[in-house]
C-alpha atoms as a PDB file:
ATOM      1  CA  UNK A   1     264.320-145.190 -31.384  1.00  0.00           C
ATOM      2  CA  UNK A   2     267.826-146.623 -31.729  1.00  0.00           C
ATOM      3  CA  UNK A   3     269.193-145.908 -35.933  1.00  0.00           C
ATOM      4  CA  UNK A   4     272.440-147.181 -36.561  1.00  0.00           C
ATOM      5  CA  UNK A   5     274.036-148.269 -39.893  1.00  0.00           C
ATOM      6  CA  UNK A   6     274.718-152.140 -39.987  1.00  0.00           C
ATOM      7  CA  UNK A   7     277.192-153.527 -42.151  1.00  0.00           C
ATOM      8  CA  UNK A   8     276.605-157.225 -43.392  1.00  0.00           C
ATOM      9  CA  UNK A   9     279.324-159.045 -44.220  1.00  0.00           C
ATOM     10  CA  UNK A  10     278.158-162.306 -44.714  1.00  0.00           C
ATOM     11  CA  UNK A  11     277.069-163.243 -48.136  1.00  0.00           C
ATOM     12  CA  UNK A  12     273.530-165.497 -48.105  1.00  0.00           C
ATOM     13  CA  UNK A  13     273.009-168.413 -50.254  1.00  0.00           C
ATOM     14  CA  UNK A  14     269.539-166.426 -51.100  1.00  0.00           C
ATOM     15  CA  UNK A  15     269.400-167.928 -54.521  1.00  0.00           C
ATOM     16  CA  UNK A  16     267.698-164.453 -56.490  1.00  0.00           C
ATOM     17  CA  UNK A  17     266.392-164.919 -59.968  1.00  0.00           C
ATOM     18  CA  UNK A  18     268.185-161.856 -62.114  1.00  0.00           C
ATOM     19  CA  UNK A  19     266.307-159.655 -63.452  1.00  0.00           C
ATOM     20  CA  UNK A  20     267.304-158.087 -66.867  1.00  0.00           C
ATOM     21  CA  UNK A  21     269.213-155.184 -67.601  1.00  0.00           C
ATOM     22  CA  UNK A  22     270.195-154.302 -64.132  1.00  0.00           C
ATOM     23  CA  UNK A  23     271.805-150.654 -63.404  1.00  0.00           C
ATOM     24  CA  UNK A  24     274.089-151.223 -61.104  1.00  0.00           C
ATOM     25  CA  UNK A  25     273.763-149.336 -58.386  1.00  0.00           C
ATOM     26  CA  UNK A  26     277.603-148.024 -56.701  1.00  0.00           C
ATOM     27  CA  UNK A  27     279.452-148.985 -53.699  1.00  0.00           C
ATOM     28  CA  UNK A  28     277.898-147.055 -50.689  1.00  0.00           C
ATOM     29  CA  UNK A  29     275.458-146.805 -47.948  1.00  0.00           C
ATOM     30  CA  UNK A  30     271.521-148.347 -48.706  1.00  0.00           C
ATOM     31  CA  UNK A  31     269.139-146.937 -46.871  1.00  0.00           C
ATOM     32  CA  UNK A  32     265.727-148.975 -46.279  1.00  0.00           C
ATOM     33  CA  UNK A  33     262.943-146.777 -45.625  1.00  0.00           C
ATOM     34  CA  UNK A  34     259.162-147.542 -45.862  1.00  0.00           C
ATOM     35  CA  UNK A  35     256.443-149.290 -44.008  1.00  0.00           C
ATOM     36  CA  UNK A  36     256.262-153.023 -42.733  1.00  0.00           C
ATOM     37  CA  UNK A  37     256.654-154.568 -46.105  1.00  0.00           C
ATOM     38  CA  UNK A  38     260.037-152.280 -45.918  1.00  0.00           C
ATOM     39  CA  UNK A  39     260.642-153.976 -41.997  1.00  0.00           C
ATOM     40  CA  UNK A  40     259.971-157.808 -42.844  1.00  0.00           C
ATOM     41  CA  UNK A  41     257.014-156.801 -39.803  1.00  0.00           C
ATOM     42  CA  UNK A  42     255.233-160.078 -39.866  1.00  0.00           C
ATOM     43  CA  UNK A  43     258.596-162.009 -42.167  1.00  0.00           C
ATOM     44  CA  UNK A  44     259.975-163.504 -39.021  1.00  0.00           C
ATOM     45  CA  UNK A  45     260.943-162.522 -35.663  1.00  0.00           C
ATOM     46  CA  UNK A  46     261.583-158.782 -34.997  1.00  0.00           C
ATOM     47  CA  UNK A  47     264.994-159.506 -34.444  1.00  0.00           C
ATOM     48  CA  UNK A  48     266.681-155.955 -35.050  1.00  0.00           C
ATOM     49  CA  UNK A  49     263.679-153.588 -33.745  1.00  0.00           C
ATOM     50  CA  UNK A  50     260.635-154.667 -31.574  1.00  0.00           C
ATOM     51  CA  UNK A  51     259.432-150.849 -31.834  1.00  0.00           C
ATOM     52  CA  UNK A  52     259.631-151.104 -35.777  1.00  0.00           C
ATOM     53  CA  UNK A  53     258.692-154.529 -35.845  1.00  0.00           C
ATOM     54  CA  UNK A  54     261.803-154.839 -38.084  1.00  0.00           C
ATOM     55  CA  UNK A  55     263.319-157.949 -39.077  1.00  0.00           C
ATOM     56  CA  UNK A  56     266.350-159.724 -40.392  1.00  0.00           C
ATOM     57  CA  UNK A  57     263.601-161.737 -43.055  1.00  0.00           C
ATOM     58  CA  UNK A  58     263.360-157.117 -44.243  1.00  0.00           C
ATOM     59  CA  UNK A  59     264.292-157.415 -47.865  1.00  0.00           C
ATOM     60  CA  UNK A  60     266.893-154.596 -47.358  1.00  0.00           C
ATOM     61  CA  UNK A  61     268.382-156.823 -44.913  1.00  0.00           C
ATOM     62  CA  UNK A  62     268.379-159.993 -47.645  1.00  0.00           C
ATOM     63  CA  UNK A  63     269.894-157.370 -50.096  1.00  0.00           C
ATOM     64  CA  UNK A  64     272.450-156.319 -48.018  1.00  0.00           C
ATOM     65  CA  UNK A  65     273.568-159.836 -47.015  1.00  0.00           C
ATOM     66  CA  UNK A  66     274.255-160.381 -51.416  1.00  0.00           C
ATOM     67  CA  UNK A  67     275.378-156.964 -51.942  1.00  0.00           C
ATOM     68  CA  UNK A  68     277.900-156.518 -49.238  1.00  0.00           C
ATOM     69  CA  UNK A  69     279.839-153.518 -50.653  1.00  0.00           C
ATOM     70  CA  UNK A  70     276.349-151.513 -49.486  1.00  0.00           C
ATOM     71  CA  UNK A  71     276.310-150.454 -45.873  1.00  0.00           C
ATOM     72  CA  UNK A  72     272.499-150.943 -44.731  1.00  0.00           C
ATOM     73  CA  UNK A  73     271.095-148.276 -43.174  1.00  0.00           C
ATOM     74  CA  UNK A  74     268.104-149.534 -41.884  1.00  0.00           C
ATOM     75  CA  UNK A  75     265.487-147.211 -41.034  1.00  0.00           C
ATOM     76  CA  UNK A  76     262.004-148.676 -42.316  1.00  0.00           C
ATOM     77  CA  UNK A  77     259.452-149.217 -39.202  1.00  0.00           C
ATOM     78  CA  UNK A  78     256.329-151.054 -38.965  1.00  0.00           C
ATOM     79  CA  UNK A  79     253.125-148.435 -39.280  1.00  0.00           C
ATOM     80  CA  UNK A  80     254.888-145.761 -40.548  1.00  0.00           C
ATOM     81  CA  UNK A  81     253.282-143.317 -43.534  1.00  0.00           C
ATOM     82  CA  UNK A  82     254.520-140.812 -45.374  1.00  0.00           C
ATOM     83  CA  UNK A  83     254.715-138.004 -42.667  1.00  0.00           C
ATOM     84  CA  UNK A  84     256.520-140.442 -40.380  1.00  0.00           C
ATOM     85  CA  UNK A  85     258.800-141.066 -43.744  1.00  0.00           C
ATOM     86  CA  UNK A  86     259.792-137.500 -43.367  1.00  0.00           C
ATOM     87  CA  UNK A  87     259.936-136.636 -39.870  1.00  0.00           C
ATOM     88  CA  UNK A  88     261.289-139.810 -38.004  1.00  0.00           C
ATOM     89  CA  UNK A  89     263.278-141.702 -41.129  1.00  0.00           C
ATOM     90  CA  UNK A  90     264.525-139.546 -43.534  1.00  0.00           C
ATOM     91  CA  UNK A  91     266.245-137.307 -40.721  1.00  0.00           C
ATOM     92  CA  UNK A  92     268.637-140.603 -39.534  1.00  0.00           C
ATOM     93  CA  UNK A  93     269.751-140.828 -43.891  1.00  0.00           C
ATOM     94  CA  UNK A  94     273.163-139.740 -44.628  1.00  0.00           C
ATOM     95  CA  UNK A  95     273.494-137.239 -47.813  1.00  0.00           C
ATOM     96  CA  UNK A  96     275.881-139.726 -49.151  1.00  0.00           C
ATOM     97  CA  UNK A  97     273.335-142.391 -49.310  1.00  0.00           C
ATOM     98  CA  UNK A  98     273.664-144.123 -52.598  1.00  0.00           C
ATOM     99  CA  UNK A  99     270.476-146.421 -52.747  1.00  0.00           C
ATOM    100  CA  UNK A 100     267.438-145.725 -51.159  1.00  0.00           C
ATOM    101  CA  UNK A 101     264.635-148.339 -51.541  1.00  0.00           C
ATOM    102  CA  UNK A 102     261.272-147.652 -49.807  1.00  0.00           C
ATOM    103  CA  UNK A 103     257.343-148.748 -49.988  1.00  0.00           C
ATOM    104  CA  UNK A 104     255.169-146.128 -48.670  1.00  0.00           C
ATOM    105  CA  UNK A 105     251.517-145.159 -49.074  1.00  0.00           C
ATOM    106  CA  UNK A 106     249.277-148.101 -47.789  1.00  0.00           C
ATOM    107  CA  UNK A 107     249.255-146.976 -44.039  1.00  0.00           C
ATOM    108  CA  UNK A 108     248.099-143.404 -45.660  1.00  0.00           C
ATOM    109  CA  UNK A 109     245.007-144.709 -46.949  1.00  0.00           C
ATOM    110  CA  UNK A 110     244.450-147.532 -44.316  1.00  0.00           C
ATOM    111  CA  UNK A 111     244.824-150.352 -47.003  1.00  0.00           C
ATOM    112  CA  UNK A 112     245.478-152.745 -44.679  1.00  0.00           C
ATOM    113  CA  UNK A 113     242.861-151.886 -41.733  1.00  0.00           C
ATOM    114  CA  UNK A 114     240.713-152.057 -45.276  1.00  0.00           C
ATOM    115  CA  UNK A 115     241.101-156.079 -45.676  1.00  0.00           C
ATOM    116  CA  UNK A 116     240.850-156.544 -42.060  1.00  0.00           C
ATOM    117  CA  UNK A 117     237.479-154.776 -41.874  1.00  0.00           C
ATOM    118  CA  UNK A 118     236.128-155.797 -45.218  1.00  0.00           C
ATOM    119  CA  UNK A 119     236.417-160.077 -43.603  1.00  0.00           C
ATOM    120  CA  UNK A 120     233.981-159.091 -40.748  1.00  0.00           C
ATOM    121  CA  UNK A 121     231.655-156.321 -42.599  1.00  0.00           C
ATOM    122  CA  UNK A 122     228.923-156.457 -44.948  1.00  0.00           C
ATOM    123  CA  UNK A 123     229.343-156.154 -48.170  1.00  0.00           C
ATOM    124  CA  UNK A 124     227.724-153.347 -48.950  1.00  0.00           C
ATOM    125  CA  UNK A 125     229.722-151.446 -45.784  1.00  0.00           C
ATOM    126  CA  UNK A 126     232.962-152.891 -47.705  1.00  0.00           C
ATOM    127  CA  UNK A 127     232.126-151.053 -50.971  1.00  0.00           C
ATOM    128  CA  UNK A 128     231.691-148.078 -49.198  1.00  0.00           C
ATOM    129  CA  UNK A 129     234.887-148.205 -47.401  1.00  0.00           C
ATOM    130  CA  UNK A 130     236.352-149.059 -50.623  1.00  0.00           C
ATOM    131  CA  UNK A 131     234.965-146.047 -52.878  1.00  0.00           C
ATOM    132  CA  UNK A 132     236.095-143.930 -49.411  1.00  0.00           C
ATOM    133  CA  UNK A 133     239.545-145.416 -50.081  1.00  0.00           C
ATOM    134  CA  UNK A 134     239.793-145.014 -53.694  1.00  0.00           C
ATOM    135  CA  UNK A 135     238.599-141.479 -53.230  1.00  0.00           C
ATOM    136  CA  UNK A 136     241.694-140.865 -50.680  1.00  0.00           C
ATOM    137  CA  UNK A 137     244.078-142.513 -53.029  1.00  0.00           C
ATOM    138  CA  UNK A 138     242.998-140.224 -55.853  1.00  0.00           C
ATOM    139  CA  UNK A 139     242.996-136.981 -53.876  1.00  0.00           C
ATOM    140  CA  UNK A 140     245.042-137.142 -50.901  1.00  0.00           C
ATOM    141  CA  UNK A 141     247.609-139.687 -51.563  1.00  0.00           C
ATOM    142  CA  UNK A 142     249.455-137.891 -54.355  1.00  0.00           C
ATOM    143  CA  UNK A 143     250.773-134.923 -51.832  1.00  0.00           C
ATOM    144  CA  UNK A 144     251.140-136.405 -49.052  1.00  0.00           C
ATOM    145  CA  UNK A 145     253.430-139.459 -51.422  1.00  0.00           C
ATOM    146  CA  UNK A 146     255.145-135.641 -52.415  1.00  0.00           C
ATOM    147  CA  UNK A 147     256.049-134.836 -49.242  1.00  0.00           C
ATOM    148  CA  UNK A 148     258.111-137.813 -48.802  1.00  0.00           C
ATOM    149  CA  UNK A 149     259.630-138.204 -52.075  1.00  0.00           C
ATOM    150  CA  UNK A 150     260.748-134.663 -51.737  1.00  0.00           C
ATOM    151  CA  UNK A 151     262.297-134.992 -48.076  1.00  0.00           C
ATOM    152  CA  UNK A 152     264.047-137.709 -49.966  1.00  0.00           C
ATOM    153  CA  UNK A 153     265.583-135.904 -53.176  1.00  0.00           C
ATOM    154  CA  UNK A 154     266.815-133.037 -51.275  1.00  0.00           C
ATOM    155  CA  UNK A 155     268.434-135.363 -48.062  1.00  0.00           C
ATOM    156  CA  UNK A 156     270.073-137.222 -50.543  1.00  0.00           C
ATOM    157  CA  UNK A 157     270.061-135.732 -54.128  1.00  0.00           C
ATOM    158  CA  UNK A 158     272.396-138.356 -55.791  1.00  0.00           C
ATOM    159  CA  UNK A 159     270.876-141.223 -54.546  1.00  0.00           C
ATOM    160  CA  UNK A 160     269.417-143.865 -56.909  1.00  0.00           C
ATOM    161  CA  UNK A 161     265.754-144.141 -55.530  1.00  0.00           C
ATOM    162  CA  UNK A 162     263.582-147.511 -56.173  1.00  0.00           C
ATOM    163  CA  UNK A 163     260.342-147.156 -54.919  1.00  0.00           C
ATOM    164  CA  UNK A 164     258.600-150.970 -55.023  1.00  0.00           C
ATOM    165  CA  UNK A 165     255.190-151.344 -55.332  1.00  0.00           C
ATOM    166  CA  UNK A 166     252.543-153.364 -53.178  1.00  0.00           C
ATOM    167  CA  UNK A 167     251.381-156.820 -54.455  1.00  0.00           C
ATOM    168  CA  UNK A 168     248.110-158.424 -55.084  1.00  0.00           C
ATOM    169  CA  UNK A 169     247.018-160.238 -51.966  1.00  0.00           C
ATOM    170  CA  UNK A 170     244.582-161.884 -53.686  1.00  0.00           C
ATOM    171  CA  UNK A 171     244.398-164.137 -57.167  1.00  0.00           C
ATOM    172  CA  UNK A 172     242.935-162.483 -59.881  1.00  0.00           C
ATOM    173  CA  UNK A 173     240.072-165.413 -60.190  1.00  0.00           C
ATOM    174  CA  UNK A 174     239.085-164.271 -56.755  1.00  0.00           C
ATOM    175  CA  UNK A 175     239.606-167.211 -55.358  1.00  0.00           C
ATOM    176  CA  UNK A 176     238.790-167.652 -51.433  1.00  0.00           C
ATOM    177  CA  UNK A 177     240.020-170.156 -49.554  1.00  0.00           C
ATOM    178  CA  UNK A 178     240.930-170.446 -45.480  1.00  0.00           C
ATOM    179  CA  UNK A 179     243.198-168.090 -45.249  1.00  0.00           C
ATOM    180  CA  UNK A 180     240.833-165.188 -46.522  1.00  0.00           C
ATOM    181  CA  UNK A 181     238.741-165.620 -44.292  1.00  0.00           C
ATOM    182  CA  UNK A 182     235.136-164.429 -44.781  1.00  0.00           C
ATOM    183  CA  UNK A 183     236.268-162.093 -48.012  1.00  0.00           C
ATOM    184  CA  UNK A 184     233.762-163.220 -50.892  1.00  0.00           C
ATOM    185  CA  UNK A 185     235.548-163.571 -54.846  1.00  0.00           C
ATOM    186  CA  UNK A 186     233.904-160.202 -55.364  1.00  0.00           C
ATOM    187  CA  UNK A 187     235.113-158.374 -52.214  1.00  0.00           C
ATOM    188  CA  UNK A 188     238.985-159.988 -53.267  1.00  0.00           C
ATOM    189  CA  UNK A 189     238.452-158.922 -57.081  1.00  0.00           C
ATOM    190  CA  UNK A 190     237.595-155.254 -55.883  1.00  0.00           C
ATOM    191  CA  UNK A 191     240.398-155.112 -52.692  1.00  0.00           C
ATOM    192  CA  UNK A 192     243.267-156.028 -55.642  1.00  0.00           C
ATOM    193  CA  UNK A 193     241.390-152.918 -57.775  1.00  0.00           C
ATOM    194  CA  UNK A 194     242.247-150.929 -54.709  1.00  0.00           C
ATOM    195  CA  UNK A 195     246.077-151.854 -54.879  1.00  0.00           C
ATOM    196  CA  UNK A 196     246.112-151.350 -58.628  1.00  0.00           C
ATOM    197  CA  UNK A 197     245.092-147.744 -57.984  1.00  0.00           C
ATOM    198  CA  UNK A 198     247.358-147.146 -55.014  1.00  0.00           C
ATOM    199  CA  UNK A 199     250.595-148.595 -56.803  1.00  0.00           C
ATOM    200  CA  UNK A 200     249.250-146.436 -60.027  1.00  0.00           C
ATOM    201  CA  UNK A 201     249.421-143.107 -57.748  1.00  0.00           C
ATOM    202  CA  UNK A 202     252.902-144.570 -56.336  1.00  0.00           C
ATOM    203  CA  UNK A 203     254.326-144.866 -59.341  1.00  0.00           C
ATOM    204  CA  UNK A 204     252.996-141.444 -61.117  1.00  0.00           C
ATOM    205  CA  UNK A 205     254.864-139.717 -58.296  1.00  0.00           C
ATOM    206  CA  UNK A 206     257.695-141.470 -57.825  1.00  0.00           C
ATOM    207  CA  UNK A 207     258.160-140.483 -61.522  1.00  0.00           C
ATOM    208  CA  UNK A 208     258.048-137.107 -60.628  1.00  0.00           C
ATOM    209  CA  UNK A 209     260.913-136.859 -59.037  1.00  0.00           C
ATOM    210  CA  UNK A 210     263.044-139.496 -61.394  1.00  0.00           C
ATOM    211  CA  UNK A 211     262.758-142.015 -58.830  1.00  0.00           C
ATOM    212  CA  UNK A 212     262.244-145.695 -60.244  1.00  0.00           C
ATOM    213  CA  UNK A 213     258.981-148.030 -59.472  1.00  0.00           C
ATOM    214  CA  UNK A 214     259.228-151.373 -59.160  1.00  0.00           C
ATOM    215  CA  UNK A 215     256.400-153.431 -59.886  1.00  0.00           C
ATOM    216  CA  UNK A 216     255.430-156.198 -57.026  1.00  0.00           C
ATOM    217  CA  UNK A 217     252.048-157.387 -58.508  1.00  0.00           C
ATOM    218  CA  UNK A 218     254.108-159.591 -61.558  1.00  0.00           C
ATOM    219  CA  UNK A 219     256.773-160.763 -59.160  1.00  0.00           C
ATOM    220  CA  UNK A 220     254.139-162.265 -56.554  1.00  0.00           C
ATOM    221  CA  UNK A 221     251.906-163.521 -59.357  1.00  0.00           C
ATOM    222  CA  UNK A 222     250.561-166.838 -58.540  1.00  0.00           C
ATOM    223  CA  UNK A 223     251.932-167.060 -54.596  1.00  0.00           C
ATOM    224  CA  UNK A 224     248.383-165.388 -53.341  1.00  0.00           C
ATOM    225  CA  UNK A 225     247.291-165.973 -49.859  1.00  0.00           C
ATOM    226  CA  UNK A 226     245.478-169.332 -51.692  1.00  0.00           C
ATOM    227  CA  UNK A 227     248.293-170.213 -53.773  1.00  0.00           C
ATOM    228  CA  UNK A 228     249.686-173.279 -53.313  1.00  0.00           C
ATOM    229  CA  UNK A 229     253.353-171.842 -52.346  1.00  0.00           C
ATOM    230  CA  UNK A 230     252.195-168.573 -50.860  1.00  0.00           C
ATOM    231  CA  UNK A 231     254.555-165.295 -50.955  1.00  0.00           C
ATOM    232  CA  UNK A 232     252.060-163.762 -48.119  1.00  0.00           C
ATOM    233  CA  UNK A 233     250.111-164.365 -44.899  1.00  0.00           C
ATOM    234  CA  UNK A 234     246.832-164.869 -45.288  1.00  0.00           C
ATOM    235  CA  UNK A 235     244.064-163.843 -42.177  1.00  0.00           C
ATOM    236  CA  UNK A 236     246.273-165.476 -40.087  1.00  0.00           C
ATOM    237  CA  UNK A 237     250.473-164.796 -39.009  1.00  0.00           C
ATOM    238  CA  UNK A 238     252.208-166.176 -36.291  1.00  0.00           C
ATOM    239  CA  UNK A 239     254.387-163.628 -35.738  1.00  0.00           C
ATOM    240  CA  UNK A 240     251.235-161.574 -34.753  1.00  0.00           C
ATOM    241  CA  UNK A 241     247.615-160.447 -35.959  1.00  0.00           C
ATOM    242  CA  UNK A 242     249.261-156.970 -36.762  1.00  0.00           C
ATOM    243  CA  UNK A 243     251.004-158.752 -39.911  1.00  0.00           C
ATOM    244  CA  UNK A 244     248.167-160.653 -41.794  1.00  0.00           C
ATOM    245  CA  UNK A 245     247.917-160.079 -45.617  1.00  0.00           C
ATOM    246  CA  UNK A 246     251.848-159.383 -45.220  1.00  0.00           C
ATOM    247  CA  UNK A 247     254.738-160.797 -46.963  1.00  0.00           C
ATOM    248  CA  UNK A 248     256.166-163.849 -45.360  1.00  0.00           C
ATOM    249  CA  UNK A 249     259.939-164.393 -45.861  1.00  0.00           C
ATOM    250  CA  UNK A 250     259.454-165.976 -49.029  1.00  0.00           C
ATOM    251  CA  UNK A 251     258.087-163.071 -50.146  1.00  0.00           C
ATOM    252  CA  UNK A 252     260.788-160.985 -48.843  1.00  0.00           C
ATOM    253  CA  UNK A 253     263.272-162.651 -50.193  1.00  0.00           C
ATOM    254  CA  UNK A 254     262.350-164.208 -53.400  1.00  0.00           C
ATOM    255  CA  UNK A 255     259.619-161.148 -53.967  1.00  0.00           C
ATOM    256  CA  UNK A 256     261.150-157.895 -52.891  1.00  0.00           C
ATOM    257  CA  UNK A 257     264.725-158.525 -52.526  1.00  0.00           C
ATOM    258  CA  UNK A 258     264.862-159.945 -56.093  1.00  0.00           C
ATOM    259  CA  UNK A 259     263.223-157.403 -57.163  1.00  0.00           C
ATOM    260  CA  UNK A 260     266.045-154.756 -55.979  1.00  0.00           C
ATOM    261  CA  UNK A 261     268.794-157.217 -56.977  1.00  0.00           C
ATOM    262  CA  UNK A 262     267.590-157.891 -60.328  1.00  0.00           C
ATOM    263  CA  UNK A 263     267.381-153.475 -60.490  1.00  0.00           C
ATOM    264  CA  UNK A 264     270.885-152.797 -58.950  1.00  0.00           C
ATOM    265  CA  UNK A 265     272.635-155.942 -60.272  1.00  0.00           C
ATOM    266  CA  UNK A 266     274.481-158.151 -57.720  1.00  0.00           C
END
């Protein structure tokens, strides 16, 4: 796999909503690492990696168009959990990296494969897979989320860190429509309990180590698969069925990357 850093000089008319009290994060290099919601994998065309599935719709990519006195480092790659975090991304960081932003942890627990399965299972199979995954999150996440965070901190100690949660994919009514597929209100209520308890894990080690969490589950509030302007792909994405339940480039851009430039100012 090709890493290289890419600088962005051209500044987007992405239109972020600030957030308040930014801490401006210095000059520097940004490195993106993390998982698909990290690549833009299912945002738009995997423009800049068809191994990563990495696009130019990435949020570190958006962020890097606004912020151009950062020098993007791109790195995040479609699939990856923590152990690929720390042997196939963290190696290609610089120790002068000055932002690192990264969401990690789903692919650890199979989150995703979770949804997928829970549309074409029974429901009582579903609640078993989702006790199994709960039980993961609770006892296996939190080291292995370690591992990472620690190949982080001591590749690049002075960094400023914001690790970004994952959303809700589904409203909190539990409201199905067409592009949940055969999910029932209950399976949807329980599957956004699931997140809740991986982004809770997230964040209580990411505050370990002084890193930063960044909610997603406000920020996407009310663009659910059913919503009526959507932030994410429901059971269907055109870019592939690898990407469903992923953010589209609304959601990369007016989700995540306002999220990071409402934390590190603009």
């Amino acid at each position: 796999m090709k890493h290289s850093i890419l600088r962005l000089c051209t500044l987007g008319a992405v239109g972020f909503a600030l957030l308040a009290a930014p801490a401006v994060a210095s000059a520097g290099i940004y490195t993106g690492l993390g998982d698909s919601y990290s690549a833009g994998s299912g945002a738009g065309v995997n423009d800049l990696s068809a191994s990563c599935s990495r696009s130019t719709a990435g949020y570190p990519y958006q962020v890097a168009q606004t912020r151009t006195d950062l020098s993007l480092n791109y790195l995040a790659c479609g699939g990856a959990t923590t152990s690929d975090v720390v042997n196939s991304q963290v190696p290609y960081m610089s120790s002068s990296t000055s932002l690192v932003t990264i969401t990690i942890g789903g692919n650890d627990v199979g989150f995703g494969n979770l949804v997928v399965a829970c549309g074409s299972g029974s429901y009582a199979w579903c609640e078993s897979q989702i006790n199994t995954t709960n039980g993961e999150i609770a006892n296996q996440l939190p080291g292995e989320l370690d591992n990472a965070y620690s190949a982080i901190k001591s590749k690049a100690p002075g960094a400023q860190v914001l690790v970004l949660g994952y959303p809700h994919l589904f409203s909190s009514k539990g409201k199905t429509c067409s592009a949940t597929g055969a999910l029932s209100s209950t399976e949807e209520t329980q599957l956004n309990g699931v997140a809740d308890n991986l982004d809770s894990t997230i964040k209580t080690q990411a505050g370990k180590y002084a890193f930063t969490y960044k909610d997603a589950v406000t920020p996407f509030g009310g663009h659910d698969v059913c919503a009526s302007s959507p932030w994410l792909w429901g059971d269907y994405n055109p870019y592939g069925a690898a990407y469903v339940f992923h953010p589209n480039a609304t959601g990369q851009s007016s989700g995540y990357a306002a999220i990071v430039l409402g934390t590190i100012g603009y």
